[in-house]
C-alpha atoms as a PDB file:
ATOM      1  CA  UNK A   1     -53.014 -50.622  28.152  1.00  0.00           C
ATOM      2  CA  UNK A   2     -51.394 -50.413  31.842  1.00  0.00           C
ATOM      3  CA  UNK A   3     -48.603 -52.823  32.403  1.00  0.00           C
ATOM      4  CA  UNK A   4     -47.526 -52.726  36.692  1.00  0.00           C
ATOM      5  CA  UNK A   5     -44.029 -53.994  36.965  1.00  0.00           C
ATOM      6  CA  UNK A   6     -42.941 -54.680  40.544  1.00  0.00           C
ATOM      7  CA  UNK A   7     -38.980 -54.185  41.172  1.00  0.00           C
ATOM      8  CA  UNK A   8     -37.106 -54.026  44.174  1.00  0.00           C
ATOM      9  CA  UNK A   9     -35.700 -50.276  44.746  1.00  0.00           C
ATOM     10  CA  UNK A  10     -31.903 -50.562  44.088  1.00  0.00           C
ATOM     11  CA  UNK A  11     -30.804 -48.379  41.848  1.00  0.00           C
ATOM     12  CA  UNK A  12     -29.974 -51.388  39.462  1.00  0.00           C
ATOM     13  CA  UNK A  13     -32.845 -52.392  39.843  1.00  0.00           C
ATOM     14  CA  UNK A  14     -34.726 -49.292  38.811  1.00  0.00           C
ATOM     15  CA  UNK A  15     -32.766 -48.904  36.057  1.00  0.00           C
ATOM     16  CA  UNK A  16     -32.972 -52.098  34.579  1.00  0.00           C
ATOM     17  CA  UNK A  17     -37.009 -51.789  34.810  1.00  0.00           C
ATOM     18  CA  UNK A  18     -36.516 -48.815  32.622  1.00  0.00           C
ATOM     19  CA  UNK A  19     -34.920 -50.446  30.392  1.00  0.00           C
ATOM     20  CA  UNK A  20     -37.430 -53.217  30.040  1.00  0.00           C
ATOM     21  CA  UNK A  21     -40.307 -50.347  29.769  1.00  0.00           C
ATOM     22  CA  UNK A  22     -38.462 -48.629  27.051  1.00  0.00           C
ATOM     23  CA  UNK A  23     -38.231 -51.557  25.120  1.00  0.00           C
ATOM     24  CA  UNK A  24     -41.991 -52.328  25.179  1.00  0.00           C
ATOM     25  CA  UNK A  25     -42.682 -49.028  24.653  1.00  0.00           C
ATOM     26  CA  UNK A  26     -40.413 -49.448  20.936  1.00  0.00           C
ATOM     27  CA  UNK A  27     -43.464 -51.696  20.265  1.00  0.00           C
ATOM     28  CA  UNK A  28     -46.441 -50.692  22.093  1.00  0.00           C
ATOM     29  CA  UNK A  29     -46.207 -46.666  22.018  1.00  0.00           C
ATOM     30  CA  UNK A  30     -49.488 -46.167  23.989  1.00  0.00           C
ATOM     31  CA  UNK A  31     -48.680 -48.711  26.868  1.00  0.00           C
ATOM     32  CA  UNK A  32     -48.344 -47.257  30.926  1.00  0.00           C
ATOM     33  CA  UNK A  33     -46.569 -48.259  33.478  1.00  0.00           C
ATOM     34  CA  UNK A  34     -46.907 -48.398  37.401  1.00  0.00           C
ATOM     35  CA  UNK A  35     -43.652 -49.325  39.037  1.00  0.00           C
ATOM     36  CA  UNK A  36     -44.576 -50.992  42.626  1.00  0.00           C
ATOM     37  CA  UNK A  37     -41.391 -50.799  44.647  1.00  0.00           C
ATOM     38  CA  UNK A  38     -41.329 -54.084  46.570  1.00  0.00           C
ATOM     39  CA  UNK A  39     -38.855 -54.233  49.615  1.00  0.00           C
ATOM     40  CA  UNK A  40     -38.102 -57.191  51.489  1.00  0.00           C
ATOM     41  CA  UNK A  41     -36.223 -57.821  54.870  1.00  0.00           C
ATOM     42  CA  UNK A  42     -33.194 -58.300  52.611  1.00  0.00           C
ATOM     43  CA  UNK A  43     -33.921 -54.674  51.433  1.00  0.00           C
ATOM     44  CA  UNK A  44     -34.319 -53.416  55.345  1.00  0.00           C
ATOM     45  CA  UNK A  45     -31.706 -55.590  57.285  1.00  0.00           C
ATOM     46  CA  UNK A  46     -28.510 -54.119  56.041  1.00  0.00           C
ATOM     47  CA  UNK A  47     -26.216 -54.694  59.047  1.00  0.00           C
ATOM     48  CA  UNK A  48     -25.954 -58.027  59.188  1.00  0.00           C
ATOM     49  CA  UNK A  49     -24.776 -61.028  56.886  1.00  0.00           C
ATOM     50  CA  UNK A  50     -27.804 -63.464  55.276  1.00  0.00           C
ATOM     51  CA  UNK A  51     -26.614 -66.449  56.970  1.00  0.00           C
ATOM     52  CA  UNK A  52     -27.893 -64.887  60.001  1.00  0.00           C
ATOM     53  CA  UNK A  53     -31.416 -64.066  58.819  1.00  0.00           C
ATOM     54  CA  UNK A  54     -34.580 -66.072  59.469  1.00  0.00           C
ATOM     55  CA  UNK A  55     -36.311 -68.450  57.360  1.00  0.00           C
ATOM     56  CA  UNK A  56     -38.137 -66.394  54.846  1.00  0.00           C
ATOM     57  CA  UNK A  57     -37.107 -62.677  55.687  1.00  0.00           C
ATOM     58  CA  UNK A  58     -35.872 -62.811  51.958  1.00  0.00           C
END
């Protein structure tokens, strides 16, 4: 079985998806995983405060 898990790619959050795999892996051995880094405007836009982002850019 493949499982894709999509996580933003913070360092936090990285690690927290390896956490989760690890503990489906205690119970399913055999599973794989793809890890799909998702980045938003959030992610990209680091200068400036969310109150001055657009409507949807997060």
């Amino acid at each position: 079985m493949r499982i894709r898990i999509a996580t933003r790619g913070s360092r936090l959050s990285l690690i927290q998806t390896e956490i989760v795999m690890n503990m489906i892996r205690r119970v399913e051995p055999e599973v794989q995983f793809d890890i799909i880094v998702v980045r938003t405007t959030g992610d990209v836009i680091q200068d400036k405060h969310y109150t001055h982002w657009r409507k949807g850019d997060f």
